[in-house]
C-alpha atoms as a PDB file:
ATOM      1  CA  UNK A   1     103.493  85.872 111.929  1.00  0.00           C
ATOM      2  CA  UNK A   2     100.726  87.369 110.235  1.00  0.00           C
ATOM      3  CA  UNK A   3     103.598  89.460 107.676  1.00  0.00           C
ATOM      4  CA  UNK A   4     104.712  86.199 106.664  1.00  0.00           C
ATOM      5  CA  UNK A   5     101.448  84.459 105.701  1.00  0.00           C
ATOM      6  CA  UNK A   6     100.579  87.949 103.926  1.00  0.00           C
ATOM      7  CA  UNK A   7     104.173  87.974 101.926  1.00  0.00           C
ATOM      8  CA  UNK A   8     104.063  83.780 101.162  1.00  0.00           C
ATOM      9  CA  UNK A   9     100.927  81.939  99.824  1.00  0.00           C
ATOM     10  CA  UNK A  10     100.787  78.919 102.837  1.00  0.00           C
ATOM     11  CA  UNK A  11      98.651  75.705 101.790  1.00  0.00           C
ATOM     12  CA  UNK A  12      96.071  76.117 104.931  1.00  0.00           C
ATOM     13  CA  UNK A  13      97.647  72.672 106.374  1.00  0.00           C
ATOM     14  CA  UNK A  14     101.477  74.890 106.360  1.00  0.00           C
ATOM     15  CA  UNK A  15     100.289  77.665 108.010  1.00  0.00           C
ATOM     16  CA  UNK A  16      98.567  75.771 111.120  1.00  0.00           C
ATOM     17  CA  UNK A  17     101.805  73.838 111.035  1.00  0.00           C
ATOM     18  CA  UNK A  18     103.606  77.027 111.585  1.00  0.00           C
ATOM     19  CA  UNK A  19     101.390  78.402 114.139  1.00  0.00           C
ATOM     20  CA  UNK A  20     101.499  75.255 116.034  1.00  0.00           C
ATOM     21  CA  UNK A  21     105.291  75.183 116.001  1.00  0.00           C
ATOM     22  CA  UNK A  22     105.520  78.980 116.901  1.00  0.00           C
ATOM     23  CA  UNK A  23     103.497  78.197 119.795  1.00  0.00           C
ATOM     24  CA  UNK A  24     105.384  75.072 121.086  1.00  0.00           C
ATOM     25  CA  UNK A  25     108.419  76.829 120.753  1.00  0.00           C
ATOM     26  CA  UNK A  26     107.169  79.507 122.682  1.00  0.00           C
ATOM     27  CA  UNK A  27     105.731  76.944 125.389  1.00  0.00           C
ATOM     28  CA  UNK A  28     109.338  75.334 125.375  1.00  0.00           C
ATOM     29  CA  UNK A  29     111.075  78.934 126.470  1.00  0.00           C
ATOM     30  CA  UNK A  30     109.634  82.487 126.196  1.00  0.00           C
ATOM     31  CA  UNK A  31     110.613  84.387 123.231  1.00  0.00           C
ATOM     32  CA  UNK A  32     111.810  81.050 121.551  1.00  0.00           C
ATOM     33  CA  UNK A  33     108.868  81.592 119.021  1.00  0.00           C
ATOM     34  CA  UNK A  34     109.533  84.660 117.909  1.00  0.00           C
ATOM     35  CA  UNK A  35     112.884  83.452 117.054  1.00  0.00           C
ATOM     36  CA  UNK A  36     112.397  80.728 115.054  1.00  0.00           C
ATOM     37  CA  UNK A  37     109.447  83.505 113.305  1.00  0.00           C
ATOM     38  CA  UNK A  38     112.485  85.363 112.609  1.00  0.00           C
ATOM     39  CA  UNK A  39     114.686  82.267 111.047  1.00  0.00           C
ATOM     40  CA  UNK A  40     111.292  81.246 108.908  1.00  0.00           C
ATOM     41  CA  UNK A  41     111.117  84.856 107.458  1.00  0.00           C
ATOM     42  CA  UNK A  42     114.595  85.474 106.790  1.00  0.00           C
ATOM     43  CA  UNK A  43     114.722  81.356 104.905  1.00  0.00           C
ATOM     44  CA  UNK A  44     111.278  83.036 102.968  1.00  0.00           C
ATOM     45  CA  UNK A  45     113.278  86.202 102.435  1.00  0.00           C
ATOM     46  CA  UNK A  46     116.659  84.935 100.686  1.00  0.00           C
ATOM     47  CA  UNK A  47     114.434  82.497  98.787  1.00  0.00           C
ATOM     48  CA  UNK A  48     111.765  85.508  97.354  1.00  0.00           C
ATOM     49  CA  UNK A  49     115.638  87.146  96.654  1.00  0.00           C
ATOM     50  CA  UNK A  50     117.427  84.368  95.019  1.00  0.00           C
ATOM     51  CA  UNK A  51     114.820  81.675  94.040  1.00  0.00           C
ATOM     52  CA  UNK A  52     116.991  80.260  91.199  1.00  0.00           C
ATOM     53  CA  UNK A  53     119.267  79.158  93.985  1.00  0.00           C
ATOM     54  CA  UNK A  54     116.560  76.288  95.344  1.00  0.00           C
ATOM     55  CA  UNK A  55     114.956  73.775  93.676  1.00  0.00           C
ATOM     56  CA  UNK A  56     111.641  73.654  91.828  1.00  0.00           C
ATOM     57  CA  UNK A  57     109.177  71.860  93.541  1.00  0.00           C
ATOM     58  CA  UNK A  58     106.006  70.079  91.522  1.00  0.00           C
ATOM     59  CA  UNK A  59     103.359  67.821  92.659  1.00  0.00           C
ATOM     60  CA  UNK A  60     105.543  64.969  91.392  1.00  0.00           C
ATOM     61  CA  UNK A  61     109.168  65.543  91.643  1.00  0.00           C
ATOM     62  CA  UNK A  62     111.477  68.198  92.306  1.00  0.00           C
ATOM     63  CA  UNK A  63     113.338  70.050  89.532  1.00  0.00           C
END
């Protein structure tokens, strides 16, 4: 999880989020974690590759 936090800037209130999901899912069934890590960095991925595809976000309003 640590790749992903390095590759993405997380608000500090995200990233806890993420750990404490990663964690629960691995609570809920072993190795469940580490594959919804793997969804969260390939969603990062194809956005970092195609970011025109998704919307802008702003404080306000998406664009």
């Amino acid at each position: 999880m640590t790749d992903i936090l390095n590759k993405v800037k997380f608000v500090k209130e995200a990233a806890n989020e993420l750990r404490e999901s990663v964690g629960w899912y691995e609570l809920s069934a072993e190795g469940l974690g580490l594959r919804f890590m793997d969804e969260i960095d390939s969603t990062i991925e194809r956005i970092t590759l195609n970011p025109a595809l998704y919307q802008k976000i702003t404080a306000k309003k998406r664009i």
